[in-house]
N, C-alpha and C. Protein backbone atom coordinates (compact mmCIF):
# COMPACT_ATOMS: atom_id res chain seq x y z
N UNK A 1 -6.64 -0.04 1.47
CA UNK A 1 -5.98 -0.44 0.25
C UNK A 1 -6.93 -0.16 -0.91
N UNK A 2 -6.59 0.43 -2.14
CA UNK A 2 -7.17 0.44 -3.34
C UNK A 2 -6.38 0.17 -4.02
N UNK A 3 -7.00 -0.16 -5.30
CA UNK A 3 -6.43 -0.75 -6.59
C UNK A 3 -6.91 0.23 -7.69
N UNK A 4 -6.13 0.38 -8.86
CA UNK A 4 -6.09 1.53 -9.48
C UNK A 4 -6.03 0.68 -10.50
N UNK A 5 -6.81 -0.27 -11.64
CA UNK A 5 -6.10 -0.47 -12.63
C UNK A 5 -6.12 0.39 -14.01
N UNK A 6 -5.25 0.60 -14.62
CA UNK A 6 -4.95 1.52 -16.14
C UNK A 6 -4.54 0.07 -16.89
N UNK A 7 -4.19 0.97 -18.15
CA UNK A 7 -3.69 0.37 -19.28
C UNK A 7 -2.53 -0.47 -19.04
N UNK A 8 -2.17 -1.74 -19.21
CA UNK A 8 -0.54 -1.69 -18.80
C UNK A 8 0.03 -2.16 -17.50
N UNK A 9 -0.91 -1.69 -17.07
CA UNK A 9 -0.84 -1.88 -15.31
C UNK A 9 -1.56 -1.51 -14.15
N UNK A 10 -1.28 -1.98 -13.14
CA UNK A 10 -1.92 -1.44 -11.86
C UNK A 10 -1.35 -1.28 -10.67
N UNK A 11 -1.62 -0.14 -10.17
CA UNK A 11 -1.10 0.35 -8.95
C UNK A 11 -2.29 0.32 -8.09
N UNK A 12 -1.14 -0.25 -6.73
CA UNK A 12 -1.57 -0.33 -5.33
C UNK A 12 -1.39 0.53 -4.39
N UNK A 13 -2.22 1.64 -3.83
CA UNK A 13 -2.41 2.30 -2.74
C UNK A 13 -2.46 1.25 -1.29
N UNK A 14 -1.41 1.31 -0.50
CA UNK A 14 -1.32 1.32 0.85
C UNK A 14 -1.53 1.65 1.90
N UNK A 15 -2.39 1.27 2.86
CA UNK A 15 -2.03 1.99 3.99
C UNK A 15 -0.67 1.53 5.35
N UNK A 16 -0.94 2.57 6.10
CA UNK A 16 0.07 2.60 6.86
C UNK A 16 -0.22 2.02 8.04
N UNK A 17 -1.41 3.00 8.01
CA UNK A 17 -2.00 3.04 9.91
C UNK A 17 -3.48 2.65 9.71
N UNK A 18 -4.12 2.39 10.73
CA UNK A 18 -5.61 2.41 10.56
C UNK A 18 -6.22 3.65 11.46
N UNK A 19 -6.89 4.90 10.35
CA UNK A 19 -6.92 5.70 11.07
C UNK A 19 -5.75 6.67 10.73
N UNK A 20 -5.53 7.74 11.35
CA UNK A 20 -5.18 8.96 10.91
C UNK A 20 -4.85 9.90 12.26
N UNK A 21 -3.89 10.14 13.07
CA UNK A 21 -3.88 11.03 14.28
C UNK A 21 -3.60 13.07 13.88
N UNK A 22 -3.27 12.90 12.69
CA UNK A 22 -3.27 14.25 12.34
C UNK A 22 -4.11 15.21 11.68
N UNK A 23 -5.42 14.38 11.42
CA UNK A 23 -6.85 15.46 11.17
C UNK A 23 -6.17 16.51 9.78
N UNK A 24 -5.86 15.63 9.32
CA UNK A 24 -5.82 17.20 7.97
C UNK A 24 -6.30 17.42 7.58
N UNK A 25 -6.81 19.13 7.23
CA UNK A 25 -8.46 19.72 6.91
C UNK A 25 -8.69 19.27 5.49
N UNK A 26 -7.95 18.30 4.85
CA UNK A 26 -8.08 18.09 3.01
C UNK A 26 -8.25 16.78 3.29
N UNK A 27 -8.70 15.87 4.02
CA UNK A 27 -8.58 14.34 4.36
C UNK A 27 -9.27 13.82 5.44
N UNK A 28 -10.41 12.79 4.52
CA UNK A 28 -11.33 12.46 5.41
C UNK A 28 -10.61 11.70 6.51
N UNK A 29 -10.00 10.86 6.27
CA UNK A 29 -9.21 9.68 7.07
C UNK A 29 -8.88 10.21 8.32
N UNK A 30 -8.54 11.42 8.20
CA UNK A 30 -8.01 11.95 9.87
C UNK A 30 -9.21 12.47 10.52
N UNK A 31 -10.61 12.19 9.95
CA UNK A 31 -11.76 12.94 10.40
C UNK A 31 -12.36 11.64 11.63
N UNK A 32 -11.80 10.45 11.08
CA UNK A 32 -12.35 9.09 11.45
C UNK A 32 -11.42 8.77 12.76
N UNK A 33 -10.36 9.69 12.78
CA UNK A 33 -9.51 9.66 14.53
C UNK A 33 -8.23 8.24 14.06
N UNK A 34 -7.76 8.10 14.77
CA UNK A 34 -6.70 7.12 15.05
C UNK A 34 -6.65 5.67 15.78
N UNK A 35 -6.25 4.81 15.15
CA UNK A 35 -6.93 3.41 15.74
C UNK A 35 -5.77 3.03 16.22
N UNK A 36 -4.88 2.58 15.09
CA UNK A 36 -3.97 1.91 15.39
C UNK A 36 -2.46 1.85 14.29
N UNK A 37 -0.88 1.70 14.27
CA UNK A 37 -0.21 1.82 13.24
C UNK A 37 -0.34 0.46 12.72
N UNK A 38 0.32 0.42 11.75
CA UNK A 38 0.54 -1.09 10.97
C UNK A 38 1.63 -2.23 10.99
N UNK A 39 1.54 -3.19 11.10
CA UNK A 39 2.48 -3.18 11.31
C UNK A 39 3.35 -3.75 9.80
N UNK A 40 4.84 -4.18 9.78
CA UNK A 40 5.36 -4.74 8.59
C UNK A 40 4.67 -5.79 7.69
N UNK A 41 4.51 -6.96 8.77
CA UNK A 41 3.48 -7.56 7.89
C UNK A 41 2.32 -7.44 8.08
N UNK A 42 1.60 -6.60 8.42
CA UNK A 42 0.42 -5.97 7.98
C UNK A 42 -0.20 -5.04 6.25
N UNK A 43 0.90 -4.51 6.70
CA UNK A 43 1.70 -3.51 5.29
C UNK A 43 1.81 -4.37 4.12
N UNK A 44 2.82 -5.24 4.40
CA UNK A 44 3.04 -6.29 3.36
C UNK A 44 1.75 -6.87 2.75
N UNK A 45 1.24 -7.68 3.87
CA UNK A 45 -0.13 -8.38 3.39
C UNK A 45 -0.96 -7.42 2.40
N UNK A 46 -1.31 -6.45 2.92
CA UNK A 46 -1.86 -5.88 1.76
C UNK A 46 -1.80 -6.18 0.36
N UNK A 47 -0.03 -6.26 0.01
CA UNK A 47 0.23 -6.33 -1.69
C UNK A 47 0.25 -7.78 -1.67
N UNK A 48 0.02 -8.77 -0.89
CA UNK A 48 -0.18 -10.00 -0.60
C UNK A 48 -1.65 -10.51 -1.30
N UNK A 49 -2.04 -9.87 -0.17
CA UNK A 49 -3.65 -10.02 -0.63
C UNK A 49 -4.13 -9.73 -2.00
N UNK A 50 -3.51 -8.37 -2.76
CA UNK A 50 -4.46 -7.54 -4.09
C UNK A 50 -3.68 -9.02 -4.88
N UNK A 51 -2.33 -9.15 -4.98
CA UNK A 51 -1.85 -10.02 -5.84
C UNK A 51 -2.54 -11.63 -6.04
N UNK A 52 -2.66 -11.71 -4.93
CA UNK A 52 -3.35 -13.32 -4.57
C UNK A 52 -5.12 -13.36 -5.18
N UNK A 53 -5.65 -12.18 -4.80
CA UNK A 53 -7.20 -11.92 -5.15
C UNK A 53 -7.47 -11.20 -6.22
N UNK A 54 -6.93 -10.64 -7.04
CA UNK A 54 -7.21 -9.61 -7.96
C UNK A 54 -8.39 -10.57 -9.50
N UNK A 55 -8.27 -11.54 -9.29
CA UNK A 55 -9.20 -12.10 -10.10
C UNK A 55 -8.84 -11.82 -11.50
N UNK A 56 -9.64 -11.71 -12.52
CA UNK A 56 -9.99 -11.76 -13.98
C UNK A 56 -8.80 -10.33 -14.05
N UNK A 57 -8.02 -9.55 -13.76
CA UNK A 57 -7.17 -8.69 -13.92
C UNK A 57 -5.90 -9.51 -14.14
N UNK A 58 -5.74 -10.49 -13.18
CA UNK A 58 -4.28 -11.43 -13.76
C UNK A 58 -4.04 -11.34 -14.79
N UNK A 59 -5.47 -11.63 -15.69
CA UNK A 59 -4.59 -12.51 -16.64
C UNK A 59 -4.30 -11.20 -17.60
N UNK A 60 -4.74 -10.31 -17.65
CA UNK A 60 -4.37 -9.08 -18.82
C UNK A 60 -3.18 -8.58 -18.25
N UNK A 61 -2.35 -8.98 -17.41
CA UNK A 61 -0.81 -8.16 -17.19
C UNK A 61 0.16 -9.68 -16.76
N UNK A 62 1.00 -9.55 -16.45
CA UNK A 62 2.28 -10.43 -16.45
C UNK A 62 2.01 -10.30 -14.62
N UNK A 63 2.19 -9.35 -13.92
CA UNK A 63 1.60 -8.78 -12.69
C UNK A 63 0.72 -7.96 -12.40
N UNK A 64 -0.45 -8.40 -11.50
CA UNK A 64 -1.29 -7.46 -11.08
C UNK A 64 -1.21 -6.40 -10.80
N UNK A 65 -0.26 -6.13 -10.16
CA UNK A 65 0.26 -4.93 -9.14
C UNK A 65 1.38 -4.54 -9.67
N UNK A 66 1.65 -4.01 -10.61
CA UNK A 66 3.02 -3.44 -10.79
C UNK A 66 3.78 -2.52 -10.29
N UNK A 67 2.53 -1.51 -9.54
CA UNK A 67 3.01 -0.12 -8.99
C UNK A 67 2.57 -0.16 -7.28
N UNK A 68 3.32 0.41 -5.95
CA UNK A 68 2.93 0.45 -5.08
C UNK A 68 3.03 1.65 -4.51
N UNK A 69 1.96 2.14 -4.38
CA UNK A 69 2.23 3.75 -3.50
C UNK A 69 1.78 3.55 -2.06
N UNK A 70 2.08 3.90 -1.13
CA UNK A 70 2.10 4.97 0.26
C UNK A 70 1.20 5.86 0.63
N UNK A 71 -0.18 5.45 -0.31
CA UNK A 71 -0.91 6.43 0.01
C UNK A 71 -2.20 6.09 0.30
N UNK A 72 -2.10 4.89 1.01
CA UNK A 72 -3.64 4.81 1.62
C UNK A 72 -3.93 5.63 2.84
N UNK A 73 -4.71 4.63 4.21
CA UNK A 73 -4.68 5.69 5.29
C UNK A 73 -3.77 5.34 6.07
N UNK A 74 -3.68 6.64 6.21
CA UNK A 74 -2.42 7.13 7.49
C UNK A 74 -1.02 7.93 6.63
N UNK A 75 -0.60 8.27 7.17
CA UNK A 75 0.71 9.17 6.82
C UNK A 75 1.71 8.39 6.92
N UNK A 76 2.54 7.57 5.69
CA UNK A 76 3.60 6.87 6.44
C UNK A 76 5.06 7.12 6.52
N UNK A 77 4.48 8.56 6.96
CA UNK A 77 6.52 9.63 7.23
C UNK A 77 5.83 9.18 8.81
N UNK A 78 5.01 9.09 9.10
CA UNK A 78 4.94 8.99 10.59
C UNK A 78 5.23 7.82 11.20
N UNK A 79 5.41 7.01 10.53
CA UNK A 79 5.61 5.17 10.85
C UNK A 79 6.70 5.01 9.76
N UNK A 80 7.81 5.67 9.34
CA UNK A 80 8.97 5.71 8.22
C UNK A 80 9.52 3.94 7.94
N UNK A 81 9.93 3.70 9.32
CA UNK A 81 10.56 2.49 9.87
C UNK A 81 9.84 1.22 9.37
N UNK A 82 8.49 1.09 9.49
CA UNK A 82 7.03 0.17 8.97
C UNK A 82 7.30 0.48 7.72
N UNK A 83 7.05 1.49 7.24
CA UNK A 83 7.02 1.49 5.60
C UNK A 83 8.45 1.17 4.89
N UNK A 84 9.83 1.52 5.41
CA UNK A 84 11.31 1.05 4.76
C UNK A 84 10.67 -0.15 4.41
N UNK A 85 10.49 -0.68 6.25
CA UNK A 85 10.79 -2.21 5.85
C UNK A 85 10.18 -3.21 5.00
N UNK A 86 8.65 -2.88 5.11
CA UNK A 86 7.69 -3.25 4.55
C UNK A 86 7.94 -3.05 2.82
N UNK A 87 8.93 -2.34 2.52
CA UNK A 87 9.25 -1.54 0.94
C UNK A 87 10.36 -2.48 0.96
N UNK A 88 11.51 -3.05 1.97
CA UNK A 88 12.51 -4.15 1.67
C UNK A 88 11.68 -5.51 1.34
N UNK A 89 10.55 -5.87 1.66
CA UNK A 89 9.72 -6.89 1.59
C UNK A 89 9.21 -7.32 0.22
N UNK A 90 8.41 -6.05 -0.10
CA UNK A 90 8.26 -5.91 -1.61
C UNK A 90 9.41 -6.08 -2.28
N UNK A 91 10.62 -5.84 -2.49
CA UNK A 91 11.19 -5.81 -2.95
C UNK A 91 12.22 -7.40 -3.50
N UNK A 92 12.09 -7.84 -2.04
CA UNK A 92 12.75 -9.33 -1.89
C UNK A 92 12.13 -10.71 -2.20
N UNK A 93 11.03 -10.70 -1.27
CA UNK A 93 9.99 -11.93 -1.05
C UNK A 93 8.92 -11.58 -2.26
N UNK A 94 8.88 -10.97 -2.81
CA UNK A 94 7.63 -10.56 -3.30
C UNK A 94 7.52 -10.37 -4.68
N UNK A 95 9.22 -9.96 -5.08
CA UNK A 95 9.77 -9.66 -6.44
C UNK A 95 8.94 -8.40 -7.10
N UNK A 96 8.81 -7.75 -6.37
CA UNK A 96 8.37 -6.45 -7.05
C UNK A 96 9.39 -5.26 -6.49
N UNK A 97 9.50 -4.68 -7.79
CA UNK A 97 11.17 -3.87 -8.25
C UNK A 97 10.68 -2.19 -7.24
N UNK A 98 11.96 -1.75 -6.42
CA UNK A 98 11.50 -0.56 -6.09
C UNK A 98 12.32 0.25 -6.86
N UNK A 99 11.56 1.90 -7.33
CA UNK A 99 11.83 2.77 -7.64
C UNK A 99 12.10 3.69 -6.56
N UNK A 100 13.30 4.35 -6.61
CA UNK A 100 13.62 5.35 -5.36
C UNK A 100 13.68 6.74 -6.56
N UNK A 101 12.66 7.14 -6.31
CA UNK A 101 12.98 8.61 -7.03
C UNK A 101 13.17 9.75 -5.85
């Protein structure tokens, strides 16, 4: 998980999996081999955690986390099912709005 904060806001990088089974020659993460996938609330916790811990960033936005991307480690077209659901989660329990572009 990383945190990205800008102006305005901040976005949250996710991961999927721990570890990486597809070695892509542009990405360390698959250099480190494959551990294990994630699971939903694993996934979840993540935006659990940055929101709950983000410290002295609270208070300059309304939400910490306004943005959530899919792009920590692991690929999560490969675990699709983990990431939907985990993206219905955010969306419900969590009150953070999804964008489907």
């Amino acid at each position: 998980m990383v945190f990205i904060p800008e102006s305005g806001r901040g976005t949250l990088c996710v991961s999927s999996q721990a570890g990486c089974s597809l070695d892509c020659s542009f990405c360390a993460t698959g250099k480190q081999g494959f551990n294990s996938n994630l699971t939903v609330a694993e996934i979840v916790g993540q935006l659990w955690w940055a929101n709950k811990n983000l410290g002295g960033y609270k208070d300059k936005l309304d939400r910490p986390v306004s943005n959530v991307v899919m792009m920590g480690m692991g690929e999560p077209l490969v675990k699709f099912q983990q990431c939907h659901g985990s993206s219905r989660n955010y969306d419900g329990r969590l009150r953070i709005r999804i964008i489907k572009t």
